[in-house]
N, C-alpha and C. Protein backbone atom coordinates (compact mmCIF):
# COMPACT_ATOMS: atom_id res chain seq x y z
N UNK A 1 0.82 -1.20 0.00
CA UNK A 1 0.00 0.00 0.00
C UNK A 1 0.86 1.26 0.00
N UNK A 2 1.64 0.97 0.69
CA UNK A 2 2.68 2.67 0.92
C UNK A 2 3.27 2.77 -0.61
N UNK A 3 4.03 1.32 -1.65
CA UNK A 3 4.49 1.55 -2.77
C UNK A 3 3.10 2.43 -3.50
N UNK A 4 1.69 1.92 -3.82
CA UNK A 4 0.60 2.26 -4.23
C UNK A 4 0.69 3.95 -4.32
N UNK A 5 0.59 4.54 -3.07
CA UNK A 5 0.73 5.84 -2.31
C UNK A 5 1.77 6.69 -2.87
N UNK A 6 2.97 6.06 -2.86
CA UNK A 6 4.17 6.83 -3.89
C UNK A 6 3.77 6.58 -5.10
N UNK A 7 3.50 5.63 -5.88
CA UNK A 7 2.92 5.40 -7.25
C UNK A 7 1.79 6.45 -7.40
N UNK A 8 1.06 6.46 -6.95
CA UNK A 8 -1.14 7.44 -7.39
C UNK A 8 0.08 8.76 -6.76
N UNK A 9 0.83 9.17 -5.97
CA UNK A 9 1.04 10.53 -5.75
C UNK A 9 1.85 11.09 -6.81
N UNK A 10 2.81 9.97 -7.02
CA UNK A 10 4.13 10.59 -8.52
C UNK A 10 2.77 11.13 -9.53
N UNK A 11 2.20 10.05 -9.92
CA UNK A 11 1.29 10.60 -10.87
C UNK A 11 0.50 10.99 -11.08
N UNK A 12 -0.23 11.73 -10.08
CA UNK A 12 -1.00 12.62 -9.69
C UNK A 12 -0.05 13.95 -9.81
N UNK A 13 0.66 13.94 -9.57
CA UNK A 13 1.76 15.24 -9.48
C UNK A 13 2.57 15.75 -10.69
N UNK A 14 2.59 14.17 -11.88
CA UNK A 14 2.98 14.48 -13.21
C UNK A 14 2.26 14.90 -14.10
N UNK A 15 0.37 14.44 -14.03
CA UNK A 15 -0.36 15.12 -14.34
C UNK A 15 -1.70 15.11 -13.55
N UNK A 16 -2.34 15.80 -13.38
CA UNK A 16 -3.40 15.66 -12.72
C UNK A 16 -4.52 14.73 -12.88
N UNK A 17 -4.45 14.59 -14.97
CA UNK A 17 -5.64 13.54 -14.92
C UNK A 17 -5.14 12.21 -14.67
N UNK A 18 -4.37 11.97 -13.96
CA UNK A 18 -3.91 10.73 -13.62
C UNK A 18 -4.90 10.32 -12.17
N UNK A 19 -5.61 11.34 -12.07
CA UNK A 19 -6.57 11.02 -10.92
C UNK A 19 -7.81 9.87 -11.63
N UNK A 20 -7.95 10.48 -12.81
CA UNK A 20 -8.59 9.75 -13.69
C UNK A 20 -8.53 8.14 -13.84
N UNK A 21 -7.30 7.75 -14.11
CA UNK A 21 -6.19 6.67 -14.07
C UNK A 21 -6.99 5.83 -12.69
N UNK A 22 -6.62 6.43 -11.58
CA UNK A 22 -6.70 6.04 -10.44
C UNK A 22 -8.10 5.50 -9.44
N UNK A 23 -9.43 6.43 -10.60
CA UNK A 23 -10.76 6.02 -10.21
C UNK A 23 -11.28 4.86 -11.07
N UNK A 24 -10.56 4.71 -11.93
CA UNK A 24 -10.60 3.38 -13.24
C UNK A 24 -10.07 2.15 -12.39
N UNK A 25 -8.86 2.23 -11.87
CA UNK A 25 -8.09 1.32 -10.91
C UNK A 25 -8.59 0.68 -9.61
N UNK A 26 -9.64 1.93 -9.20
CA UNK A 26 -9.79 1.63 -7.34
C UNK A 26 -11.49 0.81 -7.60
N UNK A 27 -11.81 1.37 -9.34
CA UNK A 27 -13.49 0.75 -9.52
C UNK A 27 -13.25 -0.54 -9.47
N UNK A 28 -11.77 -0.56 -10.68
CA UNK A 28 -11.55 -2.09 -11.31
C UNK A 28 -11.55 -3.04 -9.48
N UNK A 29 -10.88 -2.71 -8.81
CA UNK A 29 -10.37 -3.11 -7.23
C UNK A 29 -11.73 -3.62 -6.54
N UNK A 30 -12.71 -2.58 -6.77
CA UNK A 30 -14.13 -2.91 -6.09
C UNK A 30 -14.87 -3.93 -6.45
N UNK A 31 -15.02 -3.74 -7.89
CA UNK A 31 -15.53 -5.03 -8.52
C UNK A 31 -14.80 -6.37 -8.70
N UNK A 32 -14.00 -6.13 -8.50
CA UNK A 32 -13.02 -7.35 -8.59
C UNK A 32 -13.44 -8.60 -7.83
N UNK A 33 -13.95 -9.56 -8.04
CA UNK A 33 -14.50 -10.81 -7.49
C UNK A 33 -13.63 -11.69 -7.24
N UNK A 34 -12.42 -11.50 -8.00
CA UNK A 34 -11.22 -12.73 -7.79
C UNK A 34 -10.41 -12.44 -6.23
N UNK A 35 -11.21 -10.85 -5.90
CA UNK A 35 -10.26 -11.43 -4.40
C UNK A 35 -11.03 -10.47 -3.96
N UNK A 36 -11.23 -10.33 -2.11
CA UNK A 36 -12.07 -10.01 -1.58
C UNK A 36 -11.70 -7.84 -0.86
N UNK A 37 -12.24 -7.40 -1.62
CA UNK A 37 -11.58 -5.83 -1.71
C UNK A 37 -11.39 -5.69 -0.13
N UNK A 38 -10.28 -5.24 0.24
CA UNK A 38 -9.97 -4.64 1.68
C UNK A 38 -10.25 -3.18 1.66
N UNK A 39 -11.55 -2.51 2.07
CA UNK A 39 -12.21 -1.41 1.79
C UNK A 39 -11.06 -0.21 2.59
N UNK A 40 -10.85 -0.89 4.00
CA UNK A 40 -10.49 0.43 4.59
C UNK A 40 -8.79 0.59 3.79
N UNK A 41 -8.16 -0.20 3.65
CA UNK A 41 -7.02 0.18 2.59
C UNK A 41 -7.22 0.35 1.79
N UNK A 42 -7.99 0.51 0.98
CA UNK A 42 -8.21 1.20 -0.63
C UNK A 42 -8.58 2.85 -0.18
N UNK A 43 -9.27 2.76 0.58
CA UNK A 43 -9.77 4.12 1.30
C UNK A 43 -8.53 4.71 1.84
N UNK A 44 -8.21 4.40 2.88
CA UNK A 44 -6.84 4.91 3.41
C UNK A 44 -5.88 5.44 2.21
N UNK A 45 -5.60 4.62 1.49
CA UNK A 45 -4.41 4.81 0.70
C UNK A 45 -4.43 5.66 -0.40
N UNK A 46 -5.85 6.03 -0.67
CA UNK A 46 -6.20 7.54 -1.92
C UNK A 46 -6.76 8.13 -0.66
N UNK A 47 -7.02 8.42 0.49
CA UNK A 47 -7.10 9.84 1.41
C UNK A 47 -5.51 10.05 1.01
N UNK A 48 -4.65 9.62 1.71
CA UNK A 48 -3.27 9.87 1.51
C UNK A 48 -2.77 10.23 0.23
N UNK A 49 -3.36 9.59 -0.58
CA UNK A 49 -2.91 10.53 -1.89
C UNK A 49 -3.24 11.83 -2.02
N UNK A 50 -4.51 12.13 -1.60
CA UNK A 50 -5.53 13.35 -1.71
C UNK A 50 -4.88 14.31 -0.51
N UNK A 51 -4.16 14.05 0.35
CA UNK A 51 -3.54 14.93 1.26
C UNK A 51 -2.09 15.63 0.97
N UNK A 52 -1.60 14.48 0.09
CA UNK A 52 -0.02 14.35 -0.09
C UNK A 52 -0.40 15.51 -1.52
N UNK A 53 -1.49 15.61 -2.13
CA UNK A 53 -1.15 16.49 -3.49
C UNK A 53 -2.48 17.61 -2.85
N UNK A 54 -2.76 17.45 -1.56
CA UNK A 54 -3.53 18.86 -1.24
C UNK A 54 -3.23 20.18 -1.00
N UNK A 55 -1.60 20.42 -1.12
CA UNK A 55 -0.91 21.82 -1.52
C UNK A 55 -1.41 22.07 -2.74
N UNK A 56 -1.44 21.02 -3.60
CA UNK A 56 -1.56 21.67 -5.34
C UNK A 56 -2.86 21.61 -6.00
N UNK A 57 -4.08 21.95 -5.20
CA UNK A 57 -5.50 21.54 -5.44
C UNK A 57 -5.52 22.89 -6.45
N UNK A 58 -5.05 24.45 -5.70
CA UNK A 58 -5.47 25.33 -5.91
C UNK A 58 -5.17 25.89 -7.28
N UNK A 59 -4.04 25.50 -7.72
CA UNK A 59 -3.41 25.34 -8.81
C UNK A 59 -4.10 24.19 -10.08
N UNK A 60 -4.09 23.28 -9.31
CA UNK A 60 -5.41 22.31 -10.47
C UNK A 60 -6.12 23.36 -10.65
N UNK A 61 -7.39 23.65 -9.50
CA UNK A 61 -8.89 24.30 -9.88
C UNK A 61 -8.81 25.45 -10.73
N UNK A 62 -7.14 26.25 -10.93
CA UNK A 62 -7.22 27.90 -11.53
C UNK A 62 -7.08 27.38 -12.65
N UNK A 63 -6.26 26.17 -12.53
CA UNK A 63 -5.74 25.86 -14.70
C UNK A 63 -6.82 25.64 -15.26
N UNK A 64 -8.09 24.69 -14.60
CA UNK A 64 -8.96 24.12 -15.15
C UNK A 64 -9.73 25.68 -15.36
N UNK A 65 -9.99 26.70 -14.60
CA UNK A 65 -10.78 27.70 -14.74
C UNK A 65 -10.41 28.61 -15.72
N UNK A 66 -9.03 29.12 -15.69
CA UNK A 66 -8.34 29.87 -16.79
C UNK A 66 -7.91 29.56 -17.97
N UNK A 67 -7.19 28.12 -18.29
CA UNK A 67 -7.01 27.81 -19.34
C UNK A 67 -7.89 27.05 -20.25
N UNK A 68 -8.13 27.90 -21.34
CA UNK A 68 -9.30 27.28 -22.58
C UNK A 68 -8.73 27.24 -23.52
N UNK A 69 -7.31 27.07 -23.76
CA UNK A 69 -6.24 27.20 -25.20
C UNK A 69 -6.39 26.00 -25.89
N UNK A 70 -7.35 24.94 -25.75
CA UNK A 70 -6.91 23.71 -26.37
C UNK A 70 -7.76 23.68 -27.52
N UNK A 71 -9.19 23.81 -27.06
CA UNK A 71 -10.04 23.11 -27.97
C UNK A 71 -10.95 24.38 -28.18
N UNK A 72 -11.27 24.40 -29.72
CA UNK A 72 -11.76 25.82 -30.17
C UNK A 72 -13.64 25.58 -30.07
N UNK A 73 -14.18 26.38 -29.24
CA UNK A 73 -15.66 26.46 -28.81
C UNK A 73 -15.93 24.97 -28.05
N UNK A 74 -16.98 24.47 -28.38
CA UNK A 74 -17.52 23.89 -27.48
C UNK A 74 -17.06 22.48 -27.96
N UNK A 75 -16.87 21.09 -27.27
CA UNK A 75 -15.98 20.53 -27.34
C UNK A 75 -17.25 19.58 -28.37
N UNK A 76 -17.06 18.61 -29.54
CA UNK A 76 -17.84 18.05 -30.39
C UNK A 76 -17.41 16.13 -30.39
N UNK A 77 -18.16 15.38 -29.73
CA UNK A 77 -17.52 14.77 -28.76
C UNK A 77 -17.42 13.59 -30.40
N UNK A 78 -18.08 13.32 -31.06
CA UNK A 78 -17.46 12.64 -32.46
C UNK A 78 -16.22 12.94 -32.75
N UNK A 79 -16.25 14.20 -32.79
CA UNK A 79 -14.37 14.67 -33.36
C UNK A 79 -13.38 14.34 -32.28
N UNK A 80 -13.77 14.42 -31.07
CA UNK A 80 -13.22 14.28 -30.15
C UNK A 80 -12.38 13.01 -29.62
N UNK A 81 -13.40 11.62 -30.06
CA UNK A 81 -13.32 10.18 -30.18
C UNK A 81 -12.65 9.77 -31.38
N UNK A 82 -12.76 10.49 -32.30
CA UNK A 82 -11.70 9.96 -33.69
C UNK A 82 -10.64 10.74 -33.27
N UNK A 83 -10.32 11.89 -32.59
CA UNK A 83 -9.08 12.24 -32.55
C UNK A 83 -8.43 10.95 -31.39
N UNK A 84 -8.84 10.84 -30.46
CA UNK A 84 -8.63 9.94 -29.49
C UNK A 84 -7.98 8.66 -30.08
N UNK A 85 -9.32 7.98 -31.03
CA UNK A 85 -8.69 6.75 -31.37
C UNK A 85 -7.58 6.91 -32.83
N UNK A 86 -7.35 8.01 -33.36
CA UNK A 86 -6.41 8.26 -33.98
C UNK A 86 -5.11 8.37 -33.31
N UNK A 87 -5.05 8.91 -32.41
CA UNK A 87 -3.87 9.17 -31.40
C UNK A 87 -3.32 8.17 -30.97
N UNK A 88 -4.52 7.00 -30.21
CA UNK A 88 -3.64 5.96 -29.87
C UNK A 88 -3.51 4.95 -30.93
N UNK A 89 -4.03 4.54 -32.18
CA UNK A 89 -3.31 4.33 -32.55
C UNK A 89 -2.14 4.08 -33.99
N UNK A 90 -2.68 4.76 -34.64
CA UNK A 90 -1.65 5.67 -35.43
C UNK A 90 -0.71 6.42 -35.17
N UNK A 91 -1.35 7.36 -34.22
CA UNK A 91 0.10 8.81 -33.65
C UNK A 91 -0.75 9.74 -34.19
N UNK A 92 0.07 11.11 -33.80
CA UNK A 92 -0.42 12.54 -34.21
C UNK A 92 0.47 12.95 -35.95
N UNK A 93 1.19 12.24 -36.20
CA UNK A 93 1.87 12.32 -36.97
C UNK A 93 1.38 12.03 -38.83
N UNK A 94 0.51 10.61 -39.06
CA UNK A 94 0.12 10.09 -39.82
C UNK A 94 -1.58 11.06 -40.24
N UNK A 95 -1.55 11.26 -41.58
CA UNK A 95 -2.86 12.38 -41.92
C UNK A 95 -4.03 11.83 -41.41
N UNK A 96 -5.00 12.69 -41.05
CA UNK A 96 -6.28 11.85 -40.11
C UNK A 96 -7.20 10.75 -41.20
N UNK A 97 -7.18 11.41 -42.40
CA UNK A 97 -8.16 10.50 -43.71
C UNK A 97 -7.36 9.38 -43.46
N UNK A 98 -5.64 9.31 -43.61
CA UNK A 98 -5.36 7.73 -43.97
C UNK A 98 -5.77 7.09 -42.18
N UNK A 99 -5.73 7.69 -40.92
CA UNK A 99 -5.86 7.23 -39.90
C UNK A 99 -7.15 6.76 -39.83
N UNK A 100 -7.77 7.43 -40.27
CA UNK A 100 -9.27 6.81 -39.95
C UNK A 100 -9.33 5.57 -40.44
N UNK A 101 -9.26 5.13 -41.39
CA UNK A 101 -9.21 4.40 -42.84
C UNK A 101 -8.83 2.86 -42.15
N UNK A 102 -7.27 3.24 -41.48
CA UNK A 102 -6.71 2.46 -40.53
C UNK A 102 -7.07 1.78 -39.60
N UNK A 103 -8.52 2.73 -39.02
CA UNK A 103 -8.49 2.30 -37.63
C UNK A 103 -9.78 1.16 -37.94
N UNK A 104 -10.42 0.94 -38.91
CA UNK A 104 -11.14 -0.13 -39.43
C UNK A 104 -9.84 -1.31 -39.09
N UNK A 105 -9.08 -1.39 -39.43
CA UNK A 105 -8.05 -2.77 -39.69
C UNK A 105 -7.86 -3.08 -37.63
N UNK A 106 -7.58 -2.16 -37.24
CA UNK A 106 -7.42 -1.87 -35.58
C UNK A 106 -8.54 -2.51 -35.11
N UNK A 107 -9.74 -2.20 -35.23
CA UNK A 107 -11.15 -2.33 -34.98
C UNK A 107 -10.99 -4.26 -34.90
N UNK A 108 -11.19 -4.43 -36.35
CA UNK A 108 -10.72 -5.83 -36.71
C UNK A 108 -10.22 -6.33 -35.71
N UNK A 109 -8.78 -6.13 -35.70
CA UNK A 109 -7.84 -6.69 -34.63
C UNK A 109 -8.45 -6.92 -33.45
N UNK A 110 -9.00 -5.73 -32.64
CA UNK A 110 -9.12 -5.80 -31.70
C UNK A 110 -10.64 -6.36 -31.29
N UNK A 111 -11.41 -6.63 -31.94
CA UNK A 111 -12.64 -7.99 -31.65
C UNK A 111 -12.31 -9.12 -32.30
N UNK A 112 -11.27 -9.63 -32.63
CA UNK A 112 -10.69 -11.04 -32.83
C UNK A 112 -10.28 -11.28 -31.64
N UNK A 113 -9.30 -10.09 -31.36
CA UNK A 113 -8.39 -10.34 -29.78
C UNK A 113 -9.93 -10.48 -28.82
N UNK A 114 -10.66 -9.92 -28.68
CA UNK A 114 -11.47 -10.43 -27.47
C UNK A 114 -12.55 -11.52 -27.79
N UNK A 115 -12.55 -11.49 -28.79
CA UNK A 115 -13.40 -12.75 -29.17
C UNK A 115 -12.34 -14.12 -28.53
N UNK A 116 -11.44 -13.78 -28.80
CA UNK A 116 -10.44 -15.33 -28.75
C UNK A 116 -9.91 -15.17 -27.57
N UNK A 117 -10.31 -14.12 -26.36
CA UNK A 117 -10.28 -13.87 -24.87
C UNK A 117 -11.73 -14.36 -24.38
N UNK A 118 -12.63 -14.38 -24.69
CA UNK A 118 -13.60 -14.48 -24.23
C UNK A 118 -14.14 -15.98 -24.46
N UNK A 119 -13.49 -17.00 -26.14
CA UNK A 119 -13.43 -18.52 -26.02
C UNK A 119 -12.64 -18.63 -25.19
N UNK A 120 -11.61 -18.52 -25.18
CA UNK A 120 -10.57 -19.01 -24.17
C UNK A 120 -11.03 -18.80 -22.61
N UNK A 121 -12.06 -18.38 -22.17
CA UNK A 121 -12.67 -18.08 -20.89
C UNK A 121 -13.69 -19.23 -20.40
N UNK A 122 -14.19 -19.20 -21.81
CA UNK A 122 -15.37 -20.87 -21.38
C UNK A 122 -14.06 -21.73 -21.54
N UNK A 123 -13.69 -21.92 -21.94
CA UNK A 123 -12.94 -23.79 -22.52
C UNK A 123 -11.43 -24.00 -21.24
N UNK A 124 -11.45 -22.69 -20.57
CA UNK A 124 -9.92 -23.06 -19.60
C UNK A 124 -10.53 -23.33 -18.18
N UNK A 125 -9.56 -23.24 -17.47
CA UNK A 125 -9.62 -24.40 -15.74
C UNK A 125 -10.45 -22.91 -15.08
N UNK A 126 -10.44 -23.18 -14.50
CA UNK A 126 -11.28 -22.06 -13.91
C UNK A 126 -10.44 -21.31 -13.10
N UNK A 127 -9.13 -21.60 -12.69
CA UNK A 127 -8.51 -20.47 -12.57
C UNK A 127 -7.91 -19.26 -13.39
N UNK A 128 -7.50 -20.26 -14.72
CA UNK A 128 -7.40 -19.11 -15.98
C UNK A 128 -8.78 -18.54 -16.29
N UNK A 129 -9.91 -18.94 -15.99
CA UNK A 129 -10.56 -18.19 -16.41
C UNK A 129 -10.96 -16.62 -15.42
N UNK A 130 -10.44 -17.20 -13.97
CA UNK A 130 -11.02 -16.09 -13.36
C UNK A 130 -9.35 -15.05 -13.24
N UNK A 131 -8.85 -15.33 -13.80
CA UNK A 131 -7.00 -14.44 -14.03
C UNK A 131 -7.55 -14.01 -15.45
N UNK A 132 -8.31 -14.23 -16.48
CA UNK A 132 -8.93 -13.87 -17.76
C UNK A 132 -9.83 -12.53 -17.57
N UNK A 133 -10.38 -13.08 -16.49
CA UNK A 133 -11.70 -11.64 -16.23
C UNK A 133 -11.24 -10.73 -15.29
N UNK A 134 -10.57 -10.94 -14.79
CA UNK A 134 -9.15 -9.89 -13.55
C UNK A 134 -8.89 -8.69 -14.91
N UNK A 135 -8.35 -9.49 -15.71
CA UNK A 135 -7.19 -9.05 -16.86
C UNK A 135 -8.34 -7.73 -17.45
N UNK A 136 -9.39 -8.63 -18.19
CA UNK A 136 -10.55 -7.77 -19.15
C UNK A 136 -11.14 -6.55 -18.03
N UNK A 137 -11.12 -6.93 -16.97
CA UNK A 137 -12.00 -6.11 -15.74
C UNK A 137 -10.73 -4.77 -15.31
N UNK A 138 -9.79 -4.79 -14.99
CA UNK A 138 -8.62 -3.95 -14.78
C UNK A 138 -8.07 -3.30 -16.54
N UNK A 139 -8.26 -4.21 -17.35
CA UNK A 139 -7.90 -3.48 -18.40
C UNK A 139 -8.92 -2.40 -19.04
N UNK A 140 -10.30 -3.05 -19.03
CA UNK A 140 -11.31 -2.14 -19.65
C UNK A 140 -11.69 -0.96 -18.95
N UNK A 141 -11.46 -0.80 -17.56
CA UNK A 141 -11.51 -0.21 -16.52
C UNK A 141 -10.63 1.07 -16.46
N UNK A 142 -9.58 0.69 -16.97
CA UNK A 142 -8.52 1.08 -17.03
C UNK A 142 -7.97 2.16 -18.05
N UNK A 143 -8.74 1.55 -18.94
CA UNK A 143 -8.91 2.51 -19.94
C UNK A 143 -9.98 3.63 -20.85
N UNK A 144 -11.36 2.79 -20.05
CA UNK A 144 -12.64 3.65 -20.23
C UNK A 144 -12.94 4.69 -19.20
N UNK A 145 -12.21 4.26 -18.12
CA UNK A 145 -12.40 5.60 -17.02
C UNK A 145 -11.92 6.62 -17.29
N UNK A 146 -11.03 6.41 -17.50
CA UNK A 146 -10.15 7.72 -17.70
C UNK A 146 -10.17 8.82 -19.03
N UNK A 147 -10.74 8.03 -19.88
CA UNK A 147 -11.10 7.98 -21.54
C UNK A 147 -12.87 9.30 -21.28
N UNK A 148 -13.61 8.17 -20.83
CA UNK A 148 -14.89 9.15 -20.59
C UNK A 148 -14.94 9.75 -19.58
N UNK A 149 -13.99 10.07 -18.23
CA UNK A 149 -13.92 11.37 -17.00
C UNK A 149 -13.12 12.41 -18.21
N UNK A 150 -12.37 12.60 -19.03
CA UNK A 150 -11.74 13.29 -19.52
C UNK A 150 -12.56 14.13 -20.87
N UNK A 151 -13.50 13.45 -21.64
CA UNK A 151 -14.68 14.04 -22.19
C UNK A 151 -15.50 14.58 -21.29
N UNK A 152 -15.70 14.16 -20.57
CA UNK A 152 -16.69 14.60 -19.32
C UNK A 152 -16.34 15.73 -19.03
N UNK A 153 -15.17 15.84 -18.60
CA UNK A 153 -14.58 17.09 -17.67
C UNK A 153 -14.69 18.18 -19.49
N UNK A 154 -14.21 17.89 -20.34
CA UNK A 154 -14.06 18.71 -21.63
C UNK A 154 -15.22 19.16 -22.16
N UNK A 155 -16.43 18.22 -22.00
CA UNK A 155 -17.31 19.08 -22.08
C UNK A 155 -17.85 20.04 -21.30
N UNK A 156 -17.80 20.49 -20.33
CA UNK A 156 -17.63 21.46 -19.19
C UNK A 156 -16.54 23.07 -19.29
N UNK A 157 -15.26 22.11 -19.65
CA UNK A 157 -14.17 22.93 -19.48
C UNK A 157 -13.52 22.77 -20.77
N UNK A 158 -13.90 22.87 -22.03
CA UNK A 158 -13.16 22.95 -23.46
C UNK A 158 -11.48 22.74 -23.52
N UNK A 159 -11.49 21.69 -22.44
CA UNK A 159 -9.90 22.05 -22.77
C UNK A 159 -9.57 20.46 -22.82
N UNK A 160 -8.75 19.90 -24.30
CA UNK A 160 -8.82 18.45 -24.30
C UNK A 160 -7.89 18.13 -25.50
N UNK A 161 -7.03 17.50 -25.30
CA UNK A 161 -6.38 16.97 -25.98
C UNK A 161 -6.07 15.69 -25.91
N UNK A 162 -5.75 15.04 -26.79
CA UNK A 162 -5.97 13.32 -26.75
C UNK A 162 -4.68 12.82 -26.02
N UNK A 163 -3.24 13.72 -26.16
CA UNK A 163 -2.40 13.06 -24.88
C UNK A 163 -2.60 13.16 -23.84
N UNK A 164 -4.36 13.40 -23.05
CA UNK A 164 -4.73 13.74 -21.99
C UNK A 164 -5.15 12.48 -21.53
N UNK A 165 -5.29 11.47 -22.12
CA UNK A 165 -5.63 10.08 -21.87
C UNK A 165 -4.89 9.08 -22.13
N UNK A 166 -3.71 9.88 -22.82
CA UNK A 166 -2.77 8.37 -22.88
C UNK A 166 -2.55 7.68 -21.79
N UNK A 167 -2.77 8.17 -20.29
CA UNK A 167 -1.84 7.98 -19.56
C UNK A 167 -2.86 7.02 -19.39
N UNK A 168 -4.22 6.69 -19.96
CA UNK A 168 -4.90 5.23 -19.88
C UNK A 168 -3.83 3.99 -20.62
């Protein structure tokens, strides 16, 4: 727990939406059926985060209030999701027409990969299967929290850029 505590504080402190990161992590923790959640240490150990970065609250709340340099008017959450899934995975680099184009082949990939996670869940021992749903439950978690708190917060506060979620 204390490693945990230095871990959620470094990165809380490298960027803020890493708080994001961290409510994806403590959900994945709750729901987690493969082992039995120890409430008051999950609790304990993000108060302590929340104390250890409570010098720099005031500084979060002014950036989020003052800075609107990112995203021009009101945030358009389609454009928002192709920039996203362009970013991760193409890059910022490759033109958005051929990225899009791309992310059909990605798409592909990635419901084969869970299709052939999700046979492999009926047909194994039942311990791989419950180390299978750990995996899908911490990973999806992991990366949709932080993915939709960060639209969330952008539609509010116009300020959003897609390396704002890599840190999913």
């Amino acid at each position: 727990w204390i490693g945990y505590v230095v871990a959620a504080t470094g990165a809380v402190y490298t960027h803020y939406f890493a708080f994001f990161l961290l409510g994806g992590l403590g959900l994945a923790w709750l729901l987690d059926r493969g082992r039995r959640p120890r409430w008051p240490r999950l609790v304990l150990a993000n108060v302590a985060v929340l104390l250890l970065y409570a010098p720099w609250f005031a500084v979060l709340f002014t950036r989020l209030r003052v800075d609107r340099s990112y995203w021009a008017g009101p945030l358009k959450l389609d454009e928002a999701l192709l920039d996203v899934a362009v970013s991760f995975t193409s890059g910022e680099t490759m033109p958005e027409r051929l990225a899009a184009w791309l992310l059909l082949g990605y798409a592909a990939v990635t419901l084969l990969a869970t299709w052939g996670l999700w046979r492999g869940l009926r047909r194994g021992s039942s311990d791989s299967r419950t180390g299978a749903r750990r995996v899908t439950l911490y990973g999806l978690l992991w990366l949709l929290v932080p993915l939709v708190a960060v639209l969330a917060l952008a539609l509010n506060v116009p300020k959003f850029n897609p390396r704002y979620v890599m840190v999913a």
